[in-house]
Protein backbone atom coordinates (compact mmCIF):
# COMPACT_ATOMS: atom_id res chain seq x y z
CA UNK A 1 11.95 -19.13 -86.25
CA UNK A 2 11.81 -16.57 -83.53
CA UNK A 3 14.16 -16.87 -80.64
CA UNK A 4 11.44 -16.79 -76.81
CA UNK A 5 11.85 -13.69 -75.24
CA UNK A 6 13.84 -13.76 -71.67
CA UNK A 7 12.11 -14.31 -68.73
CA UNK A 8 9.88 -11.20 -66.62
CA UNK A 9 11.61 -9.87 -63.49
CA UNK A 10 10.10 -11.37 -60.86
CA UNK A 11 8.03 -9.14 -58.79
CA UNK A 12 9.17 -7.27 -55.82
CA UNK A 13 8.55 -9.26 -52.32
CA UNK A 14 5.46 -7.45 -50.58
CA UNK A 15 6.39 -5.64 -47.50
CA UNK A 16 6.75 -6.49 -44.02
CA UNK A 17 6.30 -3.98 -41.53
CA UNK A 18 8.82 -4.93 -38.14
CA UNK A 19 7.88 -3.56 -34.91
CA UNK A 20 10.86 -3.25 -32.28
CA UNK A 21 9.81 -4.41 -28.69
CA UNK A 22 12.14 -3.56 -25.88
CA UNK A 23 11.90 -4.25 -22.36
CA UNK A 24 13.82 -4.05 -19.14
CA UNK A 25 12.53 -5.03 -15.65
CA UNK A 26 14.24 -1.77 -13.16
CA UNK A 27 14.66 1.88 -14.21
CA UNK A 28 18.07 1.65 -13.51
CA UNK A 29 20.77 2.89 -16.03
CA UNK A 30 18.02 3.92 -18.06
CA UNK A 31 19.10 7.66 -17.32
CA UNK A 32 22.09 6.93 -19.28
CA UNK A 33 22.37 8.41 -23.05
CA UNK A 34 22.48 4.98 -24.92
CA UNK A 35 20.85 2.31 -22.54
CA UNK A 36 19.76 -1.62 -22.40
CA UNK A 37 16.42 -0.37 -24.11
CA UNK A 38 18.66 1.56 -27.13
CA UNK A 39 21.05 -1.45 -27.69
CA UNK A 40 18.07 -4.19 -27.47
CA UNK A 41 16.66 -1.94 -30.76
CA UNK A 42 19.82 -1.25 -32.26
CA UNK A 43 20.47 -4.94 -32.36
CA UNK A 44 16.98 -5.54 -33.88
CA UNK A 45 16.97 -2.94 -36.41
CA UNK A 46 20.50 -4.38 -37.90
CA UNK A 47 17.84 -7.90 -38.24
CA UNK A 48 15.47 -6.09 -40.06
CA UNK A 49 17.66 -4.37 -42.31
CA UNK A 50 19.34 -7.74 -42.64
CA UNK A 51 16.03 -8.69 -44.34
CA UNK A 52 15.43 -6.36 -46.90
CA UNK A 53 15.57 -8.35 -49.52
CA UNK A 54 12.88 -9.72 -47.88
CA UNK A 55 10.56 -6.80 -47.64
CA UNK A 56 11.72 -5.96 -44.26
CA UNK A 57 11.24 -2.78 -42.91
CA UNK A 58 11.27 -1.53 -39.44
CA UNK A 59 8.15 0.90 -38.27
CA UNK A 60 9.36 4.34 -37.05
CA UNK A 61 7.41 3.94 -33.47
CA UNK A 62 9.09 2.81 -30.65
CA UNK A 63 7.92 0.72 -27.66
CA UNK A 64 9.53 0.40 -25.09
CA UNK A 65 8.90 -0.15 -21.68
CA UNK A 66 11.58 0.68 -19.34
CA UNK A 67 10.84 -0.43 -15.29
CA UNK A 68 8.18 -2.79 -16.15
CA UNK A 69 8.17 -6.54 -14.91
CA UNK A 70 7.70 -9.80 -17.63
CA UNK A 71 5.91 -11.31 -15.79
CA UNK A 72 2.16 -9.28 -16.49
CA UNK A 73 0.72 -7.34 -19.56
CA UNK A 74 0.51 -4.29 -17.37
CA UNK A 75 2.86 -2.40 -19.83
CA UNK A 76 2.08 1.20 -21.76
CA UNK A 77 4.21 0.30 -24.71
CA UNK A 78 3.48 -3.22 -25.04
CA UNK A 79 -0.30 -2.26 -24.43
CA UNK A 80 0.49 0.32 -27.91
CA UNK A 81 1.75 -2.59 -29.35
CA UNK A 82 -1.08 -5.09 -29.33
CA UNK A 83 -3.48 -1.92 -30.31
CA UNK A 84 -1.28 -1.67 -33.40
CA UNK A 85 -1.23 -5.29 -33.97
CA UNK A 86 -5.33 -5.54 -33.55
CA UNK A 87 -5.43 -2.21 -36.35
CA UNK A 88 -3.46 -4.30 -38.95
CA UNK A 89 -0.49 -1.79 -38.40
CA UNK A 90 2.00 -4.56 -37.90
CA UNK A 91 3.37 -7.69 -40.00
CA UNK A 92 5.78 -8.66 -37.62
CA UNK A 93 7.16 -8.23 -33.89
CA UNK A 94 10.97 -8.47 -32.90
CA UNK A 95 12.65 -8.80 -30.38
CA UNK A 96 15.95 -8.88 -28.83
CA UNK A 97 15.41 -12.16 -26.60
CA UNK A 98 12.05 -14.03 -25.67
CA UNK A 99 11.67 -13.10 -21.97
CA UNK A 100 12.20 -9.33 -23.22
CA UNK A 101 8.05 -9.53 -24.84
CA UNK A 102 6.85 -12.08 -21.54
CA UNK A 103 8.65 -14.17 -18.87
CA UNK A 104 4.76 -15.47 -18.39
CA UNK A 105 3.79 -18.53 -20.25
CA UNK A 106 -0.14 -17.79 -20.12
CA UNK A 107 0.07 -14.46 -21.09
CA UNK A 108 2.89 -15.16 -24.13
CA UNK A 109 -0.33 -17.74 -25.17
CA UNK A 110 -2.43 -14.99 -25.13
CA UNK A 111 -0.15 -12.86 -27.40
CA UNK A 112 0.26 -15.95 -30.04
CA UNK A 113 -2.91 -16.38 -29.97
CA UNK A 114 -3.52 -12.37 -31.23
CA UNK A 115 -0.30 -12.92 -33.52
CA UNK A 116 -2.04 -15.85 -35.09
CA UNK A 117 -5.27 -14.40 -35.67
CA UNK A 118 -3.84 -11.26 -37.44
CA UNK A 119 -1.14 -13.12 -39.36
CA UNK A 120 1.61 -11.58 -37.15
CA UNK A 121 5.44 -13.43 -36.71
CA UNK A 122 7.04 -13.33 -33.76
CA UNK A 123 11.22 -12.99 -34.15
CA UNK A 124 13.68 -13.53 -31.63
CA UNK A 125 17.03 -11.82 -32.59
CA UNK A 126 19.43 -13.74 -30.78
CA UNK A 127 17.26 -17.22 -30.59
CA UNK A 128 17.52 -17.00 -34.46
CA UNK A 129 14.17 -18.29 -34.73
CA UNK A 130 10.56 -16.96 -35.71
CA UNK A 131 7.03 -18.53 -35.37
CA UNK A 132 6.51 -19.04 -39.31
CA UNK A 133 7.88 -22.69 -39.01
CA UNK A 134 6.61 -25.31 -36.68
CA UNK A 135 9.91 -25.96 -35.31
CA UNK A 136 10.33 -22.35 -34.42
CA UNK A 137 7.25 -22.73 -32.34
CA UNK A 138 8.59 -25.17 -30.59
CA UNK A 139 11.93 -23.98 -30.25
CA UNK A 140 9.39 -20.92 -28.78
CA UNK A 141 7.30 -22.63 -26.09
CA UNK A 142 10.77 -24.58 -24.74
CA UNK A 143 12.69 -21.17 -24.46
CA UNK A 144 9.50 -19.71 -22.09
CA UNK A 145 9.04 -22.44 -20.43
CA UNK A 146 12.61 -21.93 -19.17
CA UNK A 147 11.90 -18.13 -19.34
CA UNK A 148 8.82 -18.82 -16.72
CA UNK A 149 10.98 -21.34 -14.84
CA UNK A 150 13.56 -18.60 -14.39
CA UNK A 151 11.43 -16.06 -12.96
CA UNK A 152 9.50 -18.39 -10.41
CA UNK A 153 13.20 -18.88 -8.98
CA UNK A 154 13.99 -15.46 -8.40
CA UNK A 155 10.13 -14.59 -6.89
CA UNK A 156 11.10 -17.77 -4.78
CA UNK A 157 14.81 -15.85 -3.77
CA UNK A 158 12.79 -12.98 -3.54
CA UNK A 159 10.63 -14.05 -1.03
CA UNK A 160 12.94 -16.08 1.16
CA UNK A 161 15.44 -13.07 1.37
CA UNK A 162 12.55 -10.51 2.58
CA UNK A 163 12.11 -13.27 5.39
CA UNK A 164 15.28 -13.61 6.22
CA UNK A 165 15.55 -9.57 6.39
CA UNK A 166 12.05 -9.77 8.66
CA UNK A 167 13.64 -12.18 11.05
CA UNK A 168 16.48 -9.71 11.34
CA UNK A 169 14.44 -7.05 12.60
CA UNK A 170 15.03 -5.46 9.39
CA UNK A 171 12.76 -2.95 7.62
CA UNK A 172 12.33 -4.65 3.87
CA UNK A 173 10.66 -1.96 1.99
CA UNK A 174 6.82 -1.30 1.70
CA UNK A 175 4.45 1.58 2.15
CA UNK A 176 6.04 3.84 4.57
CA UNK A 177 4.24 4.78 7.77
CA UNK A 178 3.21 7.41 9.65
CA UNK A 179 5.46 8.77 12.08
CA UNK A 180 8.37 7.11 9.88
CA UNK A 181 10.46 8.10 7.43
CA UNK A 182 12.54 5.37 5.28
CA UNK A 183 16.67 6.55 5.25
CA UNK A 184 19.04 3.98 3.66
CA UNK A 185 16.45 1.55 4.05
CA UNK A 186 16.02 2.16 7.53
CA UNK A 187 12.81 3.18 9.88
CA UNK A 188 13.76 6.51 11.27
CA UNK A 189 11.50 8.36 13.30
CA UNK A 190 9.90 11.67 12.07
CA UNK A 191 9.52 14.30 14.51
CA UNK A 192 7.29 15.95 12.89
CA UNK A 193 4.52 12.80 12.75
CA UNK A 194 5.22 11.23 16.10
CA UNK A 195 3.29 13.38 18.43
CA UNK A 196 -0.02 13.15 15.47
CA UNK A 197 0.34 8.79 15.90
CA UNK A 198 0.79 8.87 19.50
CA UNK A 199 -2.14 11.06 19.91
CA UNK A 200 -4.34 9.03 17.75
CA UNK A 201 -3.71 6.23 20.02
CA UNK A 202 -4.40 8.12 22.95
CA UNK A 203 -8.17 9.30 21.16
CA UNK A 204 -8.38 5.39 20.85
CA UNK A 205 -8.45 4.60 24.59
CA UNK A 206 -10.51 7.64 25.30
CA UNK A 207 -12.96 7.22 22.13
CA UNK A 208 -12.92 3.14 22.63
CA UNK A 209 -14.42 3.12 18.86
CA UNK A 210 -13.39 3.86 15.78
CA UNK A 211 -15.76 6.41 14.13
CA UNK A 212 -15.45 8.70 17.43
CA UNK A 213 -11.58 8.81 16.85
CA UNK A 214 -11.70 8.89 12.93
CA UNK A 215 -14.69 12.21 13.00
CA UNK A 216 -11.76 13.55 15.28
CA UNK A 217 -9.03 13.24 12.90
CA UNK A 218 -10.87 14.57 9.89
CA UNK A 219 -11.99 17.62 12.22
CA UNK A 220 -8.08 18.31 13.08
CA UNK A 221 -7.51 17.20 9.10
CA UNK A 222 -4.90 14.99 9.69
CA UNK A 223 -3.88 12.90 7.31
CA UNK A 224 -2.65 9.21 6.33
CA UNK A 225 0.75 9.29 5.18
CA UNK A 226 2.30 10.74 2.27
CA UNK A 227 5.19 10.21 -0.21
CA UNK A 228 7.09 10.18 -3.56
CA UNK A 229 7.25 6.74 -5.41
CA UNK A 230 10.59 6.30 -7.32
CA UNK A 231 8.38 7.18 -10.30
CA UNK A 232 7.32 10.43 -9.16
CA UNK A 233 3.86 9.26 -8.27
CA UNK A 234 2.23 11.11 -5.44
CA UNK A 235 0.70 8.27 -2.98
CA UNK A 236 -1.29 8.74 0.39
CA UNK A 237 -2.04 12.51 2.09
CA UNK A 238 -5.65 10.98 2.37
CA UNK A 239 -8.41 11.86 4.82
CA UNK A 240 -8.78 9.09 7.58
CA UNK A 241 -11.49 6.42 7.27
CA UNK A 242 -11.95 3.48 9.57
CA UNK A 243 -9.51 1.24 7.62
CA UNK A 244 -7.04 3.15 7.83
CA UNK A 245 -7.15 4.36 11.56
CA UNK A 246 -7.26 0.23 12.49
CA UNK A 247 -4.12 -0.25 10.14
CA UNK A 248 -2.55 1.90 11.84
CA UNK A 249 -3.90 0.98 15.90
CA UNK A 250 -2.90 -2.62 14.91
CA UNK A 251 0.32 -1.94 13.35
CA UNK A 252 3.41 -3.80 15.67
CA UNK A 253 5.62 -1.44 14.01
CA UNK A 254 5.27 1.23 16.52
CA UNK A 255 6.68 -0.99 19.14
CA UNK A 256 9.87 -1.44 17.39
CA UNK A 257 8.53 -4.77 16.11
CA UNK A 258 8.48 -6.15 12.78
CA UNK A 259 5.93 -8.48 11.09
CA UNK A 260 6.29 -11.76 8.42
CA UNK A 261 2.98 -13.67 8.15
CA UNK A 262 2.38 -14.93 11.79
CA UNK A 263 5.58 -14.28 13.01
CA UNK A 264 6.98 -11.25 14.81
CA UNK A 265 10.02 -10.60 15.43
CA UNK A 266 12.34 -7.73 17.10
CA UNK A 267 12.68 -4.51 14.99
CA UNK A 268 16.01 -2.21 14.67
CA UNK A 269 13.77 1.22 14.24
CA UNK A 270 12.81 2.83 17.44
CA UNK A 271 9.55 2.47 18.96
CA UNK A 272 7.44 5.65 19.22
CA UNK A 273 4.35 3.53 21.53
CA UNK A 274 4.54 2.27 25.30
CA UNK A 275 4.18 -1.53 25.06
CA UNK A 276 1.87 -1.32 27.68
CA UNK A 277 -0.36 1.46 26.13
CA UNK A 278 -0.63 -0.49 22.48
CA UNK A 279 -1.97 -3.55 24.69
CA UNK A 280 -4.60 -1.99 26.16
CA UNK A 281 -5.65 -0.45 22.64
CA UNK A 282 -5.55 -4.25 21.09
CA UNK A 283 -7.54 -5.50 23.79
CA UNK A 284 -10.26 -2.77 23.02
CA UNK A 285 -10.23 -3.47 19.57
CA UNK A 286 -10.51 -7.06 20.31
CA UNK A 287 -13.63 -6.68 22.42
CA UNK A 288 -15.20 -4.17 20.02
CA UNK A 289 -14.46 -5.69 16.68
CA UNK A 290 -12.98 -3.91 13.70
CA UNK A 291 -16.09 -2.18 12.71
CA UNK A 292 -17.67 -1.62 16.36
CA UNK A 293 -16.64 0.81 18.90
CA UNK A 294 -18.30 2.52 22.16
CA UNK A 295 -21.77 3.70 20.63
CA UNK A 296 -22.84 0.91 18.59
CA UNK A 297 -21.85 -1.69 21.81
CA UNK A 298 -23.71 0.89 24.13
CA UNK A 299 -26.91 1.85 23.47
CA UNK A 300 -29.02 1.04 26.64
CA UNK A 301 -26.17 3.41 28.53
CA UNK A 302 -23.99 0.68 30.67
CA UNK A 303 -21.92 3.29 32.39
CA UNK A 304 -19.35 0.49 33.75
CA UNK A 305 -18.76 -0.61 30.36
CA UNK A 306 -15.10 -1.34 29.92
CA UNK A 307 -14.43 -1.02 33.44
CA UNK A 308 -16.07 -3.85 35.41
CA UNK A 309 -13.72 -7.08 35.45
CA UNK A 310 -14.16 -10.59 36.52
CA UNK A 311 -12.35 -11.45 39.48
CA UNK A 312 -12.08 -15.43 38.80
CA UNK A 313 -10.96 -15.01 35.53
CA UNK A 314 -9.60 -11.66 34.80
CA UNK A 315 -11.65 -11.08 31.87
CA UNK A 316 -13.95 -7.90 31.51
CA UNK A 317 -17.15 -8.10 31.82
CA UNK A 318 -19.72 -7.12 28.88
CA UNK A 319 -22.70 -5.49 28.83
CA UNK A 320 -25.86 -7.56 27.73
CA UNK A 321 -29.95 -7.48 28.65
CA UNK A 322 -32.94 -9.27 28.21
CA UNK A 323 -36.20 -9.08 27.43
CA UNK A 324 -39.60 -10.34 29.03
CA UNK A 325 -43.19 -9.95 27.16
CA UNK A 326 -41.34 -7.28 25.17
CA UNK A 327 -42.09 -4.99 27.98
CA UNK A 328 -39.61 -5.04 30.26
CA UNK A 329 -35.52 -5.30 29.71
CA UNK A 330 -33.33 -6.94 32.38
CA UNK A 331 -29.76 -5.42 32.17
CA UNK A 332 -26.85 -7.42 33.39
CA UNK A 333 -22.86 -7.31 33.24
CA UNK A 334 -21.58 -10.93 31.67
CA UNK A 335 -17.81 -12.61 31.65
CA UNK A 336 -16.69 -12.62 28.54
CA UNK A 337 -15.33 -15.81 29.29
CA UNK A 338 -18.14 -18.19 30.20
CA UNK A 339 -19.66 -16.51 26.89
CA UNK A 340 -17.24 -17.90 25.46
CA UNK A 341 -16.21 -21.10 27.26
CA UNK A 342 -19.01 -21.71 28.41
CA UNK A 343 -21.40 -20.48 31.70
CA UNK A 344 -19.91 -23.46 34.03
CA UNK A 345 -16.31 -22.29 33.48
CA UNK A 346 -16.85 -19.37 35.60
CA UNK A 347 -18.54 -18.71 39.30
CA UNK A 348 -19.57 -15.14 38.90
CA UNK A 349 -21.06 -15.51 35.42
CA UNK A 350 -23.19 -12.13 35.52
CA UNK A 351 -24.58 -9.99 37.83
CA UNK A 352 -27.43 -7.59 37.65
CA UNK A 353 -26.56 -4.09 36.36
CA UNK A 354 -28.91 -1.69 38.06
CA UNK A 355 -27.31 -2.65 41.50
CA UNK A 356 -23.61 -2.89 40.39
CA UNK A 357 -24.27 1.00 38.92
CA UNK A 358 -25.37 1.75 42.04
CA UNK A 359 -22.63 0.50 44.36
CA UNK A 360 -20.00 2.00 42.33
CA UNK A 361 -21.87 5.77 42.26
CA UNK A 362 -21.99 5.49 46.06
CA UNK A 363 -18.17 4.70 46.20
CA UNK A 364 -17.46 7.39 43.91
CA UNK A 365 -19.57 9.55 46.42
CA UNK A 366 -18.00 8.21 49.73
CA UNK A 367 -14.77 8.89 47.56
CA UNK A 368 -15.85 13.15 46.86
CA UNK A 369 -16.11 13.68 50.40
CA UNK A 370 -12.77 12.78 51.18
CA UNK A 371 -10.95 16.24 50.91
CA UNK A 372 -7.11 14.32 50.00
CA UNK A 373 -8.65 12.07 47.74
CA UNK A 374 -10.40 14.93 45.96
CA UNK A 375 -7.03 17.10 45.83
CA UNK A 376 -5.24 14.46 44.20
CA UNK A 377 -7.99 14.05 41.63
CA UNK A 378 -7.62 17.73 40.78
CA UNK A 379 -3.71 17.48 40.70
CA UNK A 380 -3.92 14.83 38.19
CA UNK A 381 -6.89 16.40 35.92
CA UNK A 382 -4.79 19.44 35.58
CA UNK A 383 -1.47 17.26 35.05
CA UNK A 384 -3.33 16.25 32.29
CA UNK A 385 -4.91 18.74 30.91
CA UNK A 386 -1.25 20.40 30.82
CA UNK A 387 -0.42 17.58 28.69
CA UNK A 388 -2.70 18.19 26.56
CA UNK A 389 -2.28 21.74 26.35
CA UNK A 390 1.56 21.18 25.78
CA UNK A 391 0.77 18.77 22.64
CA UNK A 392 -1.86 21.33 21.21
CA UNK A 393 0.90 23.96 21.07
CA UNK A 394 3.77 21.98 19.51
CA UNK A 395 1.03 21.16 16.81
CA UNK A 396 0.59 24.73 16.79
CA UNK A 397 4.11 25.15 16.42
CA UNK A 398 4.33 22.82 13.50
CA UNK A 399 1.75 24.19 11.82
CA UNK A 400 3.17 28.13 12.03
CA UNK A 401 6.51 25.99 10.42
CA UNK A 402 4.71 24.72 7.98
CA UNK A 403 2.75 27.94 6.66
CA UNK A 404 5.85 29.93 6.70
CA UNK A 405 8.13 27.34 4.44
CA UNK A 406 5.17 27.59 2.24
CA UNK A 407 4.89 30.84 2.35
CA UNK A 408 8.42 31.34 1.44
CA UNK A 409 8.40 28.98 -1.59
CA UNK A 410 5.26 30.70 -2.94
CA UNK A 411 7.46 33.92 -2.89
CA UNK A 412 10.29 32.71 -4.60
CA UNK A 413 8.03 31.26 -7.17
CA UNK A 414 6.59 34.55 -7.36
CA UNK A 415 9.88 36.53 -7.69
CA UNK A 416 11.04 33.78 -10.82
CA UNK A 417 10.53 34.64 -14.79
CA UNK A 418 6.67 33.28 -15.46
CA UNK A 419 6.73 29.76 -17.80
CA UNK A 420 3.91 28.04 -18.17
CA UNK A 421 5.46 24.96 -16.05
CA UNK A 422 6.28 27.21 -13.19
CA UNK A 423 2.58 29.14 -13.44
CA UNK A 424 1.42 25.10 -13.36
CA UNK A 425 3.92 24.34 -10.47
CA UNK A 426 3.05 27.51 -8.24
CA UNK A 427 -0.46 26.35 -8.71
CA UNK A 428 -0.21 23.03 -7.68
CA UNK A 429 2.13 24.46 -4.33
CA UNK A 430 -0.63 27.09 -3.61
CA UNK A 431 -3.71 24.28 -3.85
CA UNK A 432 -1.79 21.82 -1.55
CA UNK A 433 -0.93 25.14 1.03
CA UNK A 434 -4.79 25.62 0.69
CA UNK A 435 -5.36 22.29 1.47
CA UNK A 436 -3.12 21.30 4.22
């Protein structure tokens, strides 16, 4: 009788290829040789190699997204990730904590959901838990809850300390603006802008519209302003449009104000616009409307249009006609406020246009024969033209400033060994010169 032969080997267990996520929300420390990103993927190698007998191994790629927020999918490496996931590249994802792959409980859903359909398990290194058991996917959903829970709070402290730093007049980070530059997280004025914003509020009560003011601009090619990110990312230096010129008209920042909702409140920064003169431009965007200005509101030539005030109630008067047998057009000047209360809240109502036109011309021409009245006129049309002339030159003067620091960078570029990052950089210098 034969003795049965020992039992096969049993096979080898098949393999399971571990990706490594890593996260972290700011970009700080990150410059650092070994970082939070290097220990969360030192710790979840050591679990993978913990589970070789297994058929563990960990995938040479590494994602990692260092800056990036939990609480979207807006992430390069986690984006690389899910590609590799949907190619059948990956068995299994690891992390070092939960929050680290999503601090959003939707959009971890979404993920389990992908997991799922590719047969992909999910591994939290120091949960010591994975999604291949029921009770670890229950274990899961409690840990984000508390994960989403967690970063509602801090949006929540968030927001209450940016109002708090609002009602303090303080500046609480945001697009810089023109005419500012931000120092220690202060508004400090910029020389070399605040003549270009005051200006463009000047063109505003001159133009009284929006596209007169903005063709200006683009024909002086000024621009909105420009700046670094943290990341490096060039934002702003754009041509005007009609947007941006009312951002910037309606803007209480430039009277040393600062905004939170519907509240305004005292600023720290200096003001670079006369109270009285950013009044009179909100009241003419008020009465034009954000996208109307002087020639769309003007077209049948009311030459006392922004000029002619109602006595009883202070408000200016508007031009307005009307029409009989589509023949003839009756012109008048109307309160804007029995337009808008109605016509028995005010006595004057309107009043015919041809004949207040003429009154006023014969005024003005009572007013040209009067030989002091006409000096004084002159002495203030030159007073202002001087002005004028005076702000022309310092922009002058800025510009020759300009062109000359360029001018000296391009010849230091010029006068350094050729790479082809500095041929790329000198380009790049030259193009902007050009431009600007």
């Amino acid at each position: 009788m034969t003795r049965p032969r020992s039992q096969a080997k049993s096979a080898p267990p098949a393999t399971v290829r571990c990706a490594v996520y890593t996260r972290k929300s700011t970009e700080d420390g990150l410059e650092q040789e070994f970082n939070s990103l290097d220990a969360q993927r030192e710790s979840g190698e050591a679990y993978v190699k913990s589970q070789t007998h297994e058929g563990w191994q960990c995938l040479p790629d590494y994602y990692d997204d260092g800056g990036f927020t939990g609480g979207n999918m807006e992430r390069p490496a986690l984006k690389r990730l899910m590609a590799d996931i949907e190619a059948g590249r990956v068995d299994c994802v690891v992390v070092y904590k939960v929050d680290r792959l999503s601090r959003s409980l939707l959009d971890f859903a979404r993920m389990m959901e992908v997991f799922d359909r590719h047969n992909v398990a999910f591994v939290s290194v120091t949960q010591q838990f994975n999604t291949a058991s029921s009770m670890g996917r229950l274990i899961l959903n409690v840990l984000l809850s508390f994960a989403q829970f967690e970063r509602e709070m801090i949006s929540e402290r968030t927001r209450a300390k940016i109002a708090a730093t609002r009602r303090k007049g303080k500046w609480s980070g945001g697009m810089p603006l023109l005419g500012y530059n931000v120092v220690d997280t202060k508004l400090v004025v910029d020389p070399a802008e605040v003549e270009r914003v005051r200006q463009i509020f000047q063109l505003y009560l001159e133009q009284e519209g929006l596209i007169p003011v903005v063709q200006e601009l683009n024909r002086r090619d000024w621009r909105t302003k420009k700046w670094t990110t943290r990341k490096g990312t060039q934002r702003g230096g754009r041509p005007f449009d009609k947007n941006a010129l009312y951002d910037v008209l309606r803007n209480v920042t430039y009277v040393g104000k600062v905004k939170y909702k519907d509240e305004v409140h005292a600023g720290e920064h200096e003001p670079i616009i006369d109270a009285g003169v950013w009044q009179r431009v909100q009241i003419t965007l008020q009465r034009n409307g954000r996208t109307g200005g002087a020639l769309v509101r003007n077209k049948f030539g009311a030459i006392l249009k922004g000029l002619l005030y109602c006595v009883p109630c202070g408000c200016v008067m508007t031009p307005t006609h009307a029409t009989k047998d589509a023949t003839k057009r009756y012109r008048y000047y109307v309160c804007t406020a029995a337009q808008k209360r109605g016509w028995q809240s005010c006595p004057s109502r309107s009043i015919p246009a041809g004949e207040i036109e003429r009154f006023v011309v014969e005024q003005i021409k009572c007013i040209g024969r009067d030989p002091q009245l006409v000096a004084e006129t002159v002495r203030q049309a030159r007073g202002q033209a001087t002005e004028r002339i005076e702000a022309l030159a310092a922009e002058k003067r800025r510009l020759e400033r300009e062109r000359t620091g360029h001018h000296r960078e391009l010849q230091k570029l010029a006068r350094q060994p050729a790479t082809g990052q500095d041929v790329g950089l000198a380009a790049a210098r030259l193009a902007d010169w050009i431009r600007s």
